[in-house]
Protein backbone atom coordinates (compact mmCIF):
# COMPACT_ATOMS: atom_id res chain seq x y z
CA UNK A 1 6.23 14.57 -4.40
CA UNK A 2 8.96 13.78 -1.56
CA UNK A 3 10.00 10.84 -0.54
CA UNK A 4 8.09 8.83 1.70
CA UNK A 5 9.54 8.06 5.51
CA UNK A 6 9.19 4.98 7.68
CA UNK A 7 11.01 4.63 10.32
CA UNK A 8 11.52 1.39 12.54
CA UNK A 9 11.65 2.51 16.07
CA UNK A 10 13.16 0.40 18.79
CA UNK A 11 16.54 0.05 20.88
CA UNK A 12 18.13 -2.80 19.18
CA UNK A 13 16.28 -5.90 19.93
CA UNK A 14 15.88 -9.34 17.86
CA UNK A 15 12.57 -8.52 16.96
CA UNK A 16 13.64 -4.66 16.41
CA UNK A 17 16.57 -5.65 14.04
CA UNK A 18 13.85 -8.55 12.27
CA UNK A 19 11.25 -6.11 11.63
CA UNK A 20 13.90 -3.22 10.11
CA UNK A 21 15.37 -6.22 7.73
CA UNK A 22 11.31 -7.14 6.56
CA UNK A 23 10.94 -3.38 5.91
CA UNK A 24 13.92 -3.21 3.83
CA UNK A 25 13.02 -6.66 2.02
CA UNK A 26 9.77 -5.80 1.02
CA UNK A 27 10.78 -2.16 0.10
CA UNK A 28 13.38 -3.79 -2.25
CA UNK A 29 11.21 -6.13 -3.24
CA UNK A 30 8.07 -3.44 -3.92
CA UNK A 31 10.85 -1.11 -6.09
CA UNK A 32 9.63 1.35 -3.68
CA UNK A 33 11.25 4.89 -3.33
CA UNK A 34 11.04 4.93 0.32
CA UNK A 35 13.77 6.12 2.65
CA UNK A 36 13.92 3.36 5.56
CA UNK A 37 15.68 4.44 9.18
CA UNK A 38 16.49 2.96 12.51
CA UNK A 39 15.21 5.26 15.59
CA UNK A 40 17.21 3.94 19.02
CA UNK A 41 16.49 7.27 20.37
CA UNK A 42 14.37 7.17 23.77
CA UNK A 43 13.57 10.87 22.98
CA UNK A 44 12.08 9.86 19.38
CA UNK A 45 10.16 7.20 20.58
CA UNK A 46 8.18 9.31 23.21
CA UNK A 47 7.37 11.98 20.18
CA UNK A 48 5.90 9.69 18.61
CA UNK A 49 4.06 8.12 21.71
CA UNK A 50 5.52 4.61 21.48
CA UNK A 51 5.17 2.77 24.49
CA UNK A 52 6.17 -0.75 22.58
CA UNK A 53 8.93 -1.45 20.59
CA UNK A 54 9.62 -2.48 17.93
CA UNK A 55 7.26 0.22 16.24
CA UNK A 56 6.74 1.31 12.77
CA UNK A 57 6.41 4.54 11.30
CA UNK A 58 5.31 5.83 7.95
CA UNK A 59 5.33 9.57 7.46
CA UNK A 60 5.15 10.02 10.76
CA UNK A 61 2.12 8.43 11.41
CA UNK A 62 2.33 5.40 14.15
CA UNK A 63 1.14 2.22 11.74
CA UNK A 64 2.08 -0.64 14.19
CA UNK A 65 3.39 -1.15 17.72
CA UNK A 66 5.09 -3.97 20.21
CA UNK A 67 5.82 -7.21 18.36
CA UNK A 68 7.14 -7.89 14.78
CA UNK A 69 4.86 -7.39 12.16
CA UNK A 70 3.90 -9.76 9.57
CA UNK A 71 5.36 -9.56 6.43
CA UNK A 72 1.68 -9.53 4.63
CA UNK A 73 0.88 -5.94 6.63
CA UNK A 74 4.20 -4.62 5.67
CA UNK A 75 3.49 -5.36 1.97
CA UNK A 76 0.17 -3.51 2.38
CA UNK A 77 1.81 -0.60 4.36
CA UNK A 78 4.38 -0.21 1.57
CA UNK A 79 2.06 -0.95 -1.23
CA UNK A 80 -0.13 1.66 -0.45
CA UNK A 81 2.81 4.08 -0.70
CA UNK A 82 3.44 3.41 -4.60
């Protein structure tokens, strides 16, 4: 089975950089093999149809958009994963 993807899409915002540090937390925290990555990329962002940043992305399915998610639906997210 690969490795699972998510991706924290946004152009460098508080909120952006907040939301890619909760993803890596809880990834450490879950022992999760997931592969986390920053997307700055304008051209990204419209493939995937994000009009709000920041965004997240999990195998390249859009799972949450515009605003910081909470730490409780990134633990589900990732959970689900394992």
């Amino acid at each position: 089975m690969s490795k699972h993807v998510v991706k924290i899409l946004g152009k460098g915002c508080a909120r952006c950089a907040s939301t890619e540090q909760l993803v890596r937390d809880v990834v450490a925290a879950l022992g999760a093999d997931v592969q986390v990555e920053k997307v700055t990329s304008t051209a990204d962002m419209i493939t995937h149809g994000v009009m709000a940043t920041p965004s997240v992305v999990i195998d390249e399915r859009v799972v949450h958009s515009g605003g910081a998610p909470t730490r409780s639906a990134i633990e589900a997210w990732i959970g689900a994963l394992t």
